[in-house]
C-alpha atoms as a PDB file:
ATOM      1  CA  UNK A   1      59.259 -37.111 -24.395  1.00  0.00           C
ATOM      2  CA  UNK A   2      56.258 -37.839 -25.642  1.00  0.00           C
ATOM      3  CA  UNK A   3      52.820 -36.621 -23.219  1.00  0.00           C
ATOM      4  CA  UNK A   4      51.484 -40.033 -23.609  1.00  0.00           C
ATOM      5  CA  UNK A   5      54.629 -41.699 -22.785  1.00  0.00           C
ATOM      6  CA  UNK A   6      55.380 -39.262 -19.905  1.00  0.00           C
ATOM      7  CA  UNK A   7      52.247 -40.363 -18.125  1.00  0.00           C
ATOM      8  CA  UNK A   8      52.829 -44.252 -17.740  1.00  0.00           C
ATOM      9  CA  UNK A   9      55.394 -44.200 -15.494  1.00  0.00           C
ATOM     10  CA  UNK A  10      54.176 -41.552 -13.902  1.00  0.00           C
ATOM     11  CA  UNK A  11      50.575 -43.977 -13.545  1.00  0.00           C
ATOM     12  CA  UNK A  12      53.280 -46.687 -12.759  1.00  0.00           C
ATOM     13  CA  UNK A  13      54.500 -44.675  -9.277  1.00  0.00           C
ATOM     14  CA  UNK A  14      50.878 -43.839  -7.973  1.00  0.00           C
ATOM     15  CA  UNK A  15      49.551 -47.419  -8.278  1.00  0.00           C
ATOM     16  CA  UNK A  16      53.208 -48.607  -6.525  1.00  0.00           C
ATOM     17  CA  UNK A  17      52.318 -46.236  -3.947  1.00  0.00           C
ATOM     18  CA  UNK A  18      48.780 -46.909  -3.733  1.00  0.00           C
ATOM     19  CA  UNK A  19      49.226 -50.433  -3.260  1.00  0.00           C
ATOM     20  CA  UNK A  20      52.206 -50.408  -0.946  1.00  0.00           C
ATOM     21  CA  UNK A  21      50.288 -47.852   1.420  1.00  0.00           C
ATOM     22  CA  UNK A  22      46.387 -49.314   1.201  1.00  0.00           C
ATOM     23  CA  UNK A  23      47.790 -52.844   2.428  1.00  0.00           C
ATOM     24  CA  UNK A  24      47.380 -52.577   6.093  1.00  0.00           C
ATOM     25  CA  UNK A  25      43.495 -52.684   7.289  1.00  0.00           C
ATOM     26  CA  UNK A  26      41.744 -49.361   8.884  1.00  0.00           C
ATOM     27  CA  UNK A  27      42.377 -48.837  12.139  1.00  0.00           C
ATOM     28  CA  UNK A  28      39.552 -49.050  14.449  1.00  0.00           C
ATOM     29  CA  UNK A  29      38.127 -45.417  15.157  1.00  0.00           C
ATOM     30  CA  UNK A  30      38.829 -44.715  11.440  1.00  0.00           C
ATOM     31  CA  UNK A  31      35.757 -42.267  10.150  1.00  0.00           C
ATOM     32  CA  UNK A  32      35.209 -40.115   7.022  1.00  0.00           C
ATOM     33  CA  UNK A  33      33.229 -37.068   6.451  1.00  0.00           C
ATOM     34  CA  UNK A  34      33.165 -34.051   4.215  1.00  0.00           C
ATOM     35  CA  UNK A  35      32.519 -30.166   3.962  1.00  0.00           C
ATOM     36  CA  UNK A  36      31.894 -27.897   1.605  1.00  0.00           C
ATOM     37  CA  UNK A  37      34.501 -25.055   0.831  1.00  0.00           C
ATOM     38  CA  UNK A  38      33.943 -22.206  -1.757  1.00  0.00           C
ATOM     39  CA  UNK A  39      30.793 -24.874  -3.224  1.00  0.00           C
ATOM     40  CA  UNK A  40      33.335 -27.670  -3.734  1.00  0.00           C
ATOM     41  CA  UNK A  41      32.890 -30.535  -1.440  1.00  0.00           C
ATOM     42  CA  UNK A  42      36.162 -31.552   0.529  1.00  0.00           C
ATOM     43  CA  UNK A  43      36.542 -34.768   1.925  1.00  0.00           C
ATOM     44  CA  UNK A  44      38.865 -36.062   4.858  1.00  0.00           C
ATOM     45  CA  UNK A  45      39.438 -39.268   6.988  1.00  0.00           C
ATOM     46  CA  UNK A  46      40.175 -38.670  10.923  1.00  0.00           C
ATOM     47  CA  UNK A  47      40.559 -40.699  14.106  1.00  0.00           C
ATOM     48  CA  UNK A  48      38.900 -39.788  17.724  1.00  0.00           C
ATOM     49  CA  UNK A  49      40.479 -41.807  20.985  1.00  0.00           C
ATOM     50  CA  UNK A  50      38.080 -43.560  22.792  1.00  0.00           C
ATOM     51  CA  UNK A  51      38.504 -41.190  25.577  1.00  0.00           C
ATOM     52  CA  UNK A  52      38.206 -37.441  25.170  1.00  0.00           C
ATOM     53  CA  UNK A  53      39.432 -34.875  27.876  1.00  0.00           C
ATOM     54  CA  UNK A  54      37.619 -31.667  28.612  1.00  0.00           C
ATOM     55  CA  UNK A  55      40.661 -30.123  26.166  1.00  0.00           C
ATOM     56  CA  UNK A  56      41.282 -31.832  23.457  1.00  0.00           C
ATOM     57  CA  UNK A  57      44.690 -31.518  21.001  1.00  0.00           C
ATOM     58  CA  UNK A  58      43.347 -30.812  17.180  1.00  0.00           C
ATOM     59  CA  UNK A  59      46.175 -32.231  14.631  1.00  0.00           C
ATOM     60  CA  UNK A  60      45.661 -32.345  11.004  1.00  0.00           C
ATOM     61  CA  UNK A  61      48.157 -33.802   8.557  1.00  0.00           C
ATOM     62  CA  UNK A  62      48.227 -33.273   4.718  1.00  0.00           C
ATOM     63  CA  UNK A  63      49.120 -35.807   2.827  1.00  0.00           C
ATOM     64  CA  UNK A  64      52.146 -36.319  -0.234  1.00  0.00           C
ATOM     65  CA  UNK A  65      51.412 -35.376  -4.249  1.00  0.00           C
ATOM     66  CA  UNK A  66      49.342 -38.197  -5.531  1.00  0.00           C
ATOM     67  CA  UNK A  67      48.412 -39.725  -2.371  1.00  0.00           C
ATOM     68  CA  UNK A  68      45.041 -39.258  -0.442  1.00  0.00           C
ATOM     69  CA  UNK A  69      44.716 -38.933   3.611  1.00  0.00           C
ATOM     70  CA  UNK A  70      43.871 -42.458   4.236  1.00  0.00           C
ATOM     71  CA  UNK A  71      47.372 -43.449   2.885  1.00  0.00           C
ATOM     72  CA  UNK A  72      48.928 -40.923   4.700  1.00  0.00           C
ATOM     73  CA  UNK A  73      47.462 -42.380   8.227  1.00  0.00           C
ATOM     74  CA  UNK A  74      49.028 -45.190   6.510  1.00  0.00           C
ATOM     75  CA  UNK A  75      52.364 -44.203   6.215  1.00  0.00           C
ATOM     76  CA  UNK A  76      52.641 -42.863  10.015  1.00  0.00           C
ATOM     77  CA  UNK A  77      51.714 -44.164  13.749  1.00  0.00           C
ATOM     78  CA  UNK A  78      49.371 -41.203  14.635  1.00  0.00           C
ATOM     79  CA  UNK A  79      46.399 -43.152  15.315  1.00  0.00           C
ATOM     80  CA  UNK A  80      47.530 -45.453  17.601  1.00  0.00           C
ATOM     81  CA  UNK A  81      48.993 -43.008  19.432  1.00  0.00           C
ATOM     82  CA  UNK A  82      45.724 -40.576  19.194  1.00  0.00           C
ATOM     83  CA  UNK A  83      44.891 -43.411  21.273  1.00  0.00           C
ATOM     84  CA  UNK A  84      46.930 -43.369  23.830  1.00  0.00           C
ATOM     85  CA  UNK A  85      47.460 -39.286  24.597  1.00  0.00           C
ATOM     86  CA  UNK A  86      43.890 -38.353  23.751  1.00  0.00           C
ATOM     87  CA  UNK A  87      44.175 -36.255  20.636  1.00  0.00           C
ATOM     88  CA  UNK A  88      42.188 -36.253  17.232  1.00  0.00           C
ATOM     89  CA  UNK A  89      43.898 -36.815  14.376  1.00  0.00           C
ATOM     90  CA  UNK A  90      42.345 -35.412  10.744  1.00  0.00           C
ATOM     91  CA  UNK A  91      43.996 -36.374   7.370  1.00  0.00           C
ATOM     92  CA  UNK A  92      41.869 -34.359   4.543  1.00  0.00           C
ATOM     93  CA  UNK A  93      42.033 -35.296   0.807  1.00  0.00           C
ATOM     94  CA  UNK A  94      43.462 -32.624  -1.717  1.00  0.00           C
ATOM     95  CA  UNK A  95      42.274 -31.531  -5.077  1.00  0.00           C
ATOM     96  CA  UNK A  96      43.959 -33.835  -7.454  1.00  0.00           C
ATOM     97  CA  UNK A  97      45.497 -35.490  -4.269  1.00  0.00           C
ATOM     98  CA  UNK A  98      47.804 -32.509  -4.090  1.00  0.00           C
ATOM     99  CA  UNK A  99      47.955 -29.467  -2.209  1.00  0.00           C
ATOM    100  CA  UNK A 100      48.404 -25.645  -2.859  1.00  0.00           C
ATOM    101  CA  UNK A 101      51.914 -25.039  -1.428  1.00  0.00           C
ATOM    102  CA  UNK A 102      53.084 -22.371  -3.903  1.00  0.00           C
ATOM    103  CA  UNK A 103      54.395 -24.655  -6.272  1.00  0.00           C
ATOM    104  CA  UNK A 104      51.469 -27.161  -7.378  1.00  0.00           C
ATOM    105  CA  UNK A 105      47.469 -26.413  -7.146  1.00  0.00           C
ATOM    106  CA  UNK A 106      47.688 -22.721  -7.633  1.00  0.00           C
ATOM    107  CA  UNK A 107      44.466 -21.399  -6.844  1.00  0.00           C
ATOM    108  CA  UNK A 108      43.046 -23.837  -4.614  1.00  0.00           C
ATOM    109  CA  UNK A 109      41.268 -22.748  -1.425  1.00  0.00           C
ATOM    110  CA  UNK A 110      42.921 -25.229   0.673  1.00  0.00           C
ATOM    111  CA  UNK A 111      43.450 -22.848   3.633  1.00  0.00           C
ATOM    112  CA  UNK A 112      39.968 -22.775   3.256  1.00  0.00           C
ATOM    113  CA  UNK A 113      39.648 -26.108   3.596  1.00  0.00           C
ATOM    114  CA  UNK A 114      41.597 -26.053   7.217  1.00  0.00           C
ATOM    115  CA  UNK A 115      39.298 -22.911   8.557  1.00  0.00           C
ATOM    116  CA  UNK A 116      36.899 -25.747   7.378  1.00  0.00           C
ATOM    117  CA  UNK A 117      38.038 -28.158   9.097  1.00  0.00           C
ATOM    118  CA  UNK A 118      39.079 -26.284  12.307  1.00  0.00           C
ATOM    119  CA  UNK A 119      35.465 -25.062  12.777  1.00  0.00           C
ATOM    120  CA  UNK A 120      33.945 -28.509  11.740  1.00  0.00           C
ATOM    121  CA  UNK A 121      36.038 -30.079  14.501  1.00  0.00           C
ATOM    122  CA  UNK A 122      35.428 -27.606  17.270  1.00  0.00           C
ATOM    123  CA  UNK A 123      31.893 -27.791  16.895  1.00  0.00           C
ATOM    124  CA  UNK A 124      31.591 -31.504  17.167  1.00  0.00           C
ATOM    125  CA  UNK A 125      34.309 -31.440  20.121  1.00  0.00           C
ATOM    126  CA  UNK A 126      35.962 -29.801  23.085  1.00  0.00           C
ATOM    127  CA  UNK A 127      38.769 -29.135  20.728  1.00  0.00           C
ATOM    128  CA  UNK A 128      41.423 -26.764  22.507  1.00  0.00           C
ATOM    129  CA  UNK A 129      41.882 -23.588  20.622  1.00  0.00           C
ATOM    130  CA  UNK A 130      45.348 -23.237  21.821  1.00  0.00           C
ATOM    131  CA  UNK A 131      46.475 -26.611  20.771  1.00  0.00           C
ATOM    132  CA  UNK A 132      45.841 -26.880  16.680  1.00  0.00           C
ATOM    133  CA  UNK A 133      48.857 -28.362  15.152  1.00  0.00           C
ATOM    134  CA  UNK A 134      49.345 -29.123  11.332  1.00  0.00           C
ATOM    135  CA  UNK A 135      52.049 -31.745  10.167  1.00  0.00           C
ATOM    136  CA  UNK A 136      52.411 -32.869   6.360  1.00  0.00           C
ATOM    137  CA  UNK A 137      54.773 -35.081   4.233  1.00  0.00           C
ATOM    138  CA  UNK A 138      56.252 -33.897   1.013  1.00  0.00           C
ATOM    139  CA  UNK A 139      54.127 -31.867  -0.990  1.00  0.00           C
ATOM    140  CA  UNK A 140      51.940 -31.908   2.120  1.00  0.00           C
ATOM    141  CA  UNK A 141      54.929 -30.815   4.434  1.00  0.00           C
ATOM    142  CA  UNK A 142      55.531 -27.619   1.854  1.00  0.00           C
ATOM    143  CA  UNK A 143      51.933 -27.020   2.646  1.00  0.00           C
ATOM    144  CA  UNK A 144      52.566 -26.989   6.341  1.00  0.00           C
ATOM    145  CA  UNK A 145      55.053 -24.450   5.507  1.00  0.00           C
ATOM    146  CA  UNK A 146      52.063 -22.255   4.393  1.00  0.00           C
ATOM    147  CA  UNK A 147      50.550 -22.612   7.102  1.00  0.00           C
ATOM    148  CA  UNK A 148      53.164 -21.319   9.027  1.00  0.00           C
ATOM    149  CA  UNK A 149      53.349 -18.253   7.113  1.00  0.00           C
ATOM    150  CA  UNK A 150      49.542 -17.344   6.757  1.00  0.00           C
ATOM    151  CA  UNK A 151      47.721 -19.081   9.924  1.00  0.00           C
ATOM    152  CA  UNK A 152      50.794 -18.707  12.723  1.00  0.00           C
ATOM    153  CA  UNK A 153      47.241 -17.053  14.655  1.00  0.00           C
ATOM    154  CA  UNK A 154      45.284 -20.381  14.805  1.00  0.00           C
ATOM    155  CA  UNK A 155      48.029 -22.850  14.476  1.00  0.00           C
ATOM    156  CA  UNK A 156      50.357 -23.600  17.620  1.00  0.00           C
ATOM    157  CA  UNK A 157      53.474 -25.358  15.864  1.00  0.00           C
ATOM    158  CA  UNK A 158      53.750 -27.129  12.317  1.00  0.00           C
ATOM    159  CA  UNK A 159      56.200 -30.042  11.395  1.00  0.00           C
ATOM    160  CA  UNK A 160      57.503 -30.557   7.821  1.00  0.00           C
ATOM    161  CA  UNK A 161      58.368 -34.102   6.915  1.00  0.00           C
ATOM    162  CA  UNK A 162      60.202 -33.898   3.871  1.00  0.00           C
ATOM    163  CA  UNK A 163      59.130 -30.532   2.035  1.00  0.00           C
ATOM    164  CA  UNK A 164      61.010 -27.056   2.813  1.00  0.00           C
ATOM    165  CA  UNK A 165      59.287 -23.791   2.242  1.00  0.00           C
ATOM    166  CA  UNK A 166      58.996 -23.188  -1.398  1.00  0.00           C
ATOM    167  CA  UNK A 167      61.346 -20.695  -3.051  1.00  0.00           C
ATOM    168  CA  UNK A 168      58.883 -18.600  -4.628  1.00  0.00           C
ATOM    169  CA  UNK A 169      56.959 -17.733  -1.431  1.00  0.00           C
ATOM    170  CA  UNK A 170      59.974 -16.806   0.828  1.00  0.00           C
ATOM    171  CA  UNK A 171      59.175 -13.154   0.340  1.00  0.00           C
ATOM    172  CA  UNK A 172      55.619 -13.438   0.875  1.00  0.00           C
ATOM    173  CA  UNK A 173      55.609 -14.927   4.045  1.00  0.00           C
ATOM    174  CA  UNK A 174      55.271 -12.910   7.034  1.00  0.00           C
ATOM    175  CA  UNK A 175      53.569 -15.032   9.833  1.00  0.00           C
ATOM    176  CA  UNK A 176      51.514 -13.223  12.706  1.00  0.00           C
ATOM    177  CA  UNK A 177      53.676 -14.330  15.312  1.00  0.00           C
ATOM    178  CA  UNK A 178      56.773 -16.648  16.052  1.00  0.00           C
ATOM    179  CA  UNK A 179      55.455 -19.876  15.712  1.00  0.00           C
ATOM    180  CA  UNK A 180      57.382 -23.114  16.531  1.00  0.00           C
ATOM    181  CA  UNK A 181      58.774 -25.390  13.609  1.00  0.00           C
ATOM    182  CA  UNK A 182      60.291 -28.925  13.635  1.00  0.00           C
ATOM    183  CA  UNK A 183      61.392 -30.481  10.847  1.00  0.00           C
ATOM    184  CA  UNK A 184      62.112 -34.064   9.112  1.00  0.00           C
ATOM    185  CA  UNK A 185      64.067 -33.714   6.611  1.00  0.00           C
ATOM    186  CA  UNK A 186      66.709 -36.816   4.497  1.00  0.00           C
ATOM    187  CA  UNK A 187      69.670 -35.534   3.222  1.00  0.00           C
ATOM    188  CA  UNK A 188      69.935 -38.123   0.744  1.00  0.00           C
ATOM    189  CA  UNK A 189      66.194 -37.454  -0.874  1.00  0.00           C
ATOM    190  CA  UNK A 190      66.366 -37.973  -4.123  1.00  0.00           C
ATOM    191  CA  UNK A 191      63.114 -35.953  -5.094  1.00  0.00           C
ATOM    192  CA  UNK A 192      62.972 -33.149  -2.832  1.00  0.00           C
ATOM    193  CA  UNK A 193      66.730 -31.637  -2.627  1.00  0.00           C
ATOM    194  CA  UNK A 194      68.182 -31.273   1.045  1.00  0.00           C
ATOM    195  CA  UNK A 195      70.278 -28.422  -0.453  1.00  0.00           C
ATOM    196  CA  UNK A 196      67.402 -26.650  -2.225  1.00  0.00           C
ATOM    197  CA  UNK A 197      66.341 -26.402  -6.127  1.00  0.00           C
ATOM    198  CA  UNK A 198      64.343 -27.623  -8.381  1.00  0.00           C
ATOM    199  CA  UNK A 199      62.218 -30.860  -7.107  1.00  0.00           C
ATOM    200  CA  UNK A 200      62.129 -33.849  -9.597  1.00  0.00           C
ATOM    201  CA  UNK A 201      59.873 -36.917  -9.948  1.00  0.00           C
ATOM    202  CA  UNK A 202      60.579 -39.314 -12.393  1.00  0.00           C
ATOM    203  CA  UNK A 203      62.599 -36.297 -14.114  1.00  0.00           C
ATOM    204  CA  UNK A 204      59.536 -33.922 -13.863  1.00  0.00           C
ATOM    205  CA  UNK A 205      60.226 -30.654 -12.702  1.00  0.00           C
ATOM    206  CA  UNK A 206      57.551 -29.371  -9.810  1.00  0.00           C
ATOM    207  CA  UNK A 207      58.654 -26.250  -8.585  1.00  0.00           C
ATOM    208  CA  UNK A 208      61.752 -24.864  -6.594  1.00  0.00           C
ATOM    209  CA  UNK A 209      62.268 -25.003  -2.723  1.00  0.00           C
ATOM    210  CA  UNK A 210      64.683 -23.563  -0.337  1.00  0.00           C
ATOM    211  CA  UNK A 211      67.303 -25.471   1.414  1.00  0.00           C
ATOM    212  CA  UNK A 212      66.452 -26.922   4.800  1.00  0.00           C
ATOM    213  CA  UNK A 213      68.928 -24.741   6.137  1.00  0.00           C
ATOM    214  CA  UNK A 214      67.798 -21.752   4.658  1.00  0.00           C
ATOM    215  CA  UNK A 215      64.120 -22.988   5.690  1.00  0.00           C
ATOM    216  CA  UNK A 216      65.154 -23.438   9.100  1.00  0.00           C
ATOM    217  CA  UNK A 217      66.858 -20.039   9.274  1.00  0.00           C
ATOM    218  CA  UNK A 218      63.751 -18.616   8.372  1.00  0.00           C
ATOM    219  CA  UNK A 219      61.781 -19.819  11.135  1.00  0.00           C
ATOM    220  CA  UNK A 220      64.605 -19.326  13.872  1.00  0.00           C
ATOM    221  CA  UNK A 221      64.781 -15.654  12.303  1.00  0.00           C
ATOM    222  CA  UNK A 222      61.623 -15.346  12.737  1.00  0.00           C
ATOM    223  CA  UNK A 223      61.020 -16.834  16.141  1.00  0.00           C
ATOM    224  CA  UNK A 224      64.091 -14.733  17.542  1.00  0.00           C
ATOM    225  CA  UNK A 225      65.699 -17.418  18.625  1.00  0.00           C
ATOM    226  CA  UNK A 226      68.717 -16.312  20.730  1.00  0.00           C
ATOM    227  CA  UNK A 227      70.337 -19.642  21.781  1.00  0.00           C
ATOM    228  CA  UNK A 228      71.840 -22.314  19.554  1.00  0.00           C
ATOM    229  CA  UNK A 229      72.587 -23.913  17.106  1.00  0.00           C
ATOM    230  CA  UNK A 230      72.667 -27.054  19.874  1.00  0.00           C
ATOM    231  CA  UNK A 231      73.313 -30.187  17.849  1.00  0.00           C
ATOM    232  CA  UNK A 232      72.882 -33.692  19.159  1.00  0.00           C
ATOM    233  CA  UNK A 233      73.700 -37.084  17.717  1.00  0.00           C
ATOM    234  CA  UNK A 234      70.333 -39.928  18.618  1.00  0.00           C
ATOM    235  CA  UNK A 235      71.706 -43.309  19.846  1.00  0.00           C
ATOM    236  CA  UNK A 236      71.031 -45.545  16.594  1.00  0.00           C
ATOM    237  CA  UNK A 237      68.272 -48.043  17.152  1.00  0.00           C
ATOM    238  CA  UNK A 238      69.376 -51.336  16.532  1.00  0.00           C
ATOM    239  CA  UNK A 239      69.924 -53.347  14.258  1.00  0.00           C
ATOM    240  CA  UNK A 240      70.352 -49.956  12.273  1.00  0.00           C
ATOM    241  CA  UNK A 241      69.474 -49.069   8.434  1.00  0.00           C
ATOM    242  CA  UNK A 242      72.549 -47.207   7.648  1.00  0.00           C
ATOM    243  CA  UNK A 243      71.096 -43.964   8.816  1.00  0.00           C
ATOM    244  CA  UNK A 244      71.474 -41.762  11.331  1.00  0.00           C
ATOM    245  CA  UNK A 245      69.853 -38.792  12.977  1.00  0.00           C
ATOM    246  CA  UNK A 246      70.892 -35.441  14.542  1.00  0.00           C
ATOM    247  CA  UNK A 247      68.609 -33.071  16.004  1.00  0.00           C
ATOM    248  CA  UNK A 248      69.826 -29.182  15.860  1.00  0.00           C
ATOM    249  CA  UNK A 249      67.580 -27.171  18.061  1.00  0.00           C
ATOM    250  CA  UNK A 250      66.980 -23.300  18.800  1.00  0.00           C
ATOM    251  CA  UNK A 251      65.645 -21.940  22.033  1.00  0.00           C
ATOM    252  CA  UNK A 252      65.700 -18.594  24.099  1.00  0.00           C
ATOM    253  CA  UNK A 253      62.901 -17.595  21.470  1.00  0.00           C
ATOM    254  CA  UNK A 254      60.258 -14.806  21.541  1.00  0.00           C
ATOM    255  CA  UNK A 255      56.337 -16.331  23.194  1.00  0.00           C
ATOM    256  CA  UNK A 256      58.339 -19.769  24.443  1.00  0.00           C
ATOM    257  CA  UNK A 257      58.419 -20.672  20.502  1.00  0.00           C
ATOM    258  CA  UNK A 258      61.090 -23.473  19.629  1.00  0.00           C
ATOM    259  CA  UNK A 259      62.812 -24.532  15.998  1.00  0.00           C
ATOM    260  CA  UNK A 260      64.024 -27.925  15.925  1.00  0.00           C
ATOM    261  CA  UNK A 261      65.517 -29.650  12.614  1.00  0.00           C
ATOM    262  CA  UNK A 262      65.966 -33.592  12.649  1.00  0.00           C
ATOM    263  CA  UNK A 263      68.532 -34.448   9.847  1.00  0.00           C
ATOM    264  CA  UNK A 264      68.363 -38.111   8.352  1.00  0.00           C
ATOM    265  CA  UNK A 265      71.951 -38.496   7.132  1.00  0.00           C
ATOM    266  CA  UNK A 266      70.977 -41.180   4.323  1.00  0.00           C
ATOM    267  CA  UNK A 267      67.709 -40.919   4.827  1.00  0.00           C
ATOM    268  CA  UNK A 268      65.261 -40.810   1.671  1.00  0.00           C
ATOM    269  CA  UNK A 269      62.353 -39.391   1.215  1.00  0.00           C
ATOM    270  CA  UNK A 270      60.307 -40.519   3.593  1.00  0.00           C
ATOM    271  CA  UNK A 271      58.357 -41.200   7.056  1.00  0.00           C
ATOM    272  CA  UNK A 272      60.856 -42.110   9.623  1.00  0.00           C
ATOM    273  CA  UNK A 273      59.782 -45.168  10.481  1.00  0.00           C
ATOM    274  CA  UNK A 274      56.784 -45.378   8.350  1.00  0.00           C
ATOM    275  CA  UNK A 275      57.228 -48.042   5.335  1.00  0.00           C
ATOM    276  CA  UNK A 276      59.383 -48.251   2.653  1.00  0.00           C
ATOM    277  CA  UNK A 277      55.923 -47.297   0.697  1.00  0.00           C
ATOM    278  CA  UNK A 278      58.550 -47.545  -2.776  1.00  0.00           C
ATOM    279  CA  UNK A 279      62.085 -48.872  -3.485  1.00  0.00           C
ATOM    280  CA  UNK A 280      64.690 -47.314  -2.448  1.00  0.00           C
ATOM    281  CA  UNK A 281      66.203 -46.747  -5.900  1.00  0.00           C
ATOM    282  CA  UNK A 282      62.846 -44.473  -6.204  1.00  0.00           C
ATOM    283  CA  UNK A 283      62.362 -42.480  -2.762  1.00  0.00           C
ATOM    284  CA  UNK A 284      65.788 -43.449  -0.728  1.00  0.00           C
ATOM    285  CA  UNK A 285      65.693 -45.195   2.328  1.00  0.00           C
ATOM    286  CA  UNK A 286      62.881 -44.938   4.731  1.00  0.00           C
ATOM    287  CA  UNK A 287      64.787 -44.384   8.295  1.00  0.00           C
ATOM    288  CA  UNK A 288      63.917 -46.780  11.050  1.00  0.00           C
ATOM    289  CA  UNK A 289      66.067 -44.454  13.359  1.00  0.00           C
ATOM    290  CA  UNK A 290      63.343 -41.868  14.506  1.00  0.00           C
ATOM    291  CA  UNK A 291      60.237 -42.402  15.752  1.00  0.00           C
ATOM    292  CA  UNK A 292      58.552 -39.343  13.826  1.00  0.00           C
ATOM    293  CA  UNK A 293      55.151 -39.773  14.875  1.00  0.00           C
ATOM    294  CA  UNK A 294      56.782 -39.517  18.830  1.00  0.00           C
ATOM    295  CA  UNK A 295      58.813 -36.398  18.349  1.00  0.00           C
ATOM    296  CA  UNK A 296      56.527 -34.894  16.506  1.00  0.00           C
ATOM    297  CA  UNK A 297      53.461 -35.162  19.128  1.00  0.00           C
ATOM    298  CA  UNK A 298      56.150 -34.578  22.308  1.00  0.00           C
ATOM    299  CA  UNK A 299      57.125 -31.215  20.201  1.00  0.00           C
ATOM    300  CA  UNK A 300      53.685 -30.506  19.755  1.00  0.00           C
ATOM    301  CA  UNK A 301      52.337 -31.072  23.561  1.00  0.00           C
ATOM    302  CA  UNK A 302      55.284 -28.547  24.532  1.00  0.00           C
ATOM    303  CA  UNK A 303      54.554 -25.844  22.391  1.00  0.00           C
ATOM    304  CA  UNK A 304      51.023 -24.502  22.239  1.00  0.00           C
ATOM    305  CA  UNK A 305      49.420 -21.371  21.353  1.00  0.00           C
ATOM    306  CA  UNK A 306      51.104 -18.483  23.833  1.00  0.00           C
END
């Protein structure tokens, strides 16, 4: 195929995006800022509650390839519910609105960028040091896995949505301490493969990742998880989408740390119920049977820094 020719569809799928995720109007609270990392100025969106406790929960989520962070607090329900449990809620921006997971934007300080952030945040707040989260979707979510294996010191718990760890840095990661994992994942994603391999859009190849399962033994493995698997089947929330979710959890592991894997059985790739941001024929089906943004947060609250 042609470059030229390669790129229009390519164009075609960022502006679908673009447009299906900038619809909705900023939420109130909504601010934007910026900091330099390594001389290059980073940029970033983020929501504060109205009402701040003497502690406050730090969670930063990175966005998908070709996407930026204000679409990503697009695609989820964090803000509103910033609102209601008193935590702030960052979404930065990525070079080339991607992020260096070990497959794409190799070279990239962008755990830089979250030292950034993290000190940016606790100066201006009474950000609680034990209660740093990072959460991601996609390219974003393989990102989280990186954090996982480099920053398991600063960061309480991460939570993949849609992105396994990436093949090539299984052997390389080695993170300070157990740290608790839960993870989103569709098994019927047709970009990023539930079963592992080589991850396609629009028949690009960008990069290998690991199965979920073999993700998810990683962390479990690495938590020292002694009891489970326990697997549970969610009541489906009417009037259903086809879908449905399990949750598999581990416990009995090492500093109170917890894996948990949600599996979307026909779910796409996606933010359980976030929009159907592009047809299903394109990304699968966007599950309306897990509220992400809840489970994620709950998992969070219960798991902070030991």
């Amino acid at each position: 195929m042609q470059p030229t020719r390669a790129i229009v569809p390519l164009l075609s799928f960022v502006a679908a995006a673009t447009t299906a995720l900038g619809a909705q109007a900023p939420t109130s609270g909504d601010r934007a800022g910026s900091v330099v990392v390594g001389g290059v100025t980073r940029t970033y969106v983020y929501h504060v509650p109205p009402t701040l406790g003497k502690r406050v929960p730090l969670i930063l989520v990175f966005h998908g390839h070709y996407m930026t962070g204000e679409q990503q607090s697009k695609m989820t329900h964090l803000d509103p519910l910033a609102d209601r449990r008193g935590f702030i809620v960052v979404y930065p921006n990525g070079i080339r609105r991607g992020w260096n997971d070990g497959r794409r934007n190799k070279g990239v300080d962008d755990l830089g960028f979250l030292h950034a952030l993290i000190a940016t945040f606790a100066q201006r707040y009474p950000i609680d040091r034990k209660r740093i989260y990072v959460t991601g979707f996609s390219n974003g979510a393989t990102f989280s896995e990186i954090v996982g294996c480099t920053q398991a010191d600063t960061i309480a718990a991460i939570a993949p949505v849609s992105g396994p760890l990436a093949a090539d840095m299984l052997s390389s990661c080695h993170p300070q301490r157990p740290i608790s994992v839960l993870a989103i994942e569709g098994t019927a994603d047709p970009l990023v493969p539930y079963g592992g391999g080589q991850v396609h859009i629009l028949g690009f190849a960008r990069g290998a990742v690991l199965s979920i399962r073999q993700t998810i033994d990683f962390w479990k493995t690495n938590a020292h998880c002694t009891i489970g698997p326990r697997e549970t089947a969610l009541p489906p929330i009417p009037p259903g989408d086809g879908t449905r979710v399990t949750r598999t959890a581990f416990a009995g592991c090492t500093d109170d740390a917890a894996v948990q894997l949600y599996t979307i059985t026909g779910g796409g790739h996606a933010w359980p119920q976030g929009p159907q941001y592009l047809p299903k024929a394109v990304v699968g089906i966007a599950s309306t049977q897990l509220d992400a943004d809840g489970a994620i947060v709950d998992f969070f609250y219960a798991h902070p820094l030991p």
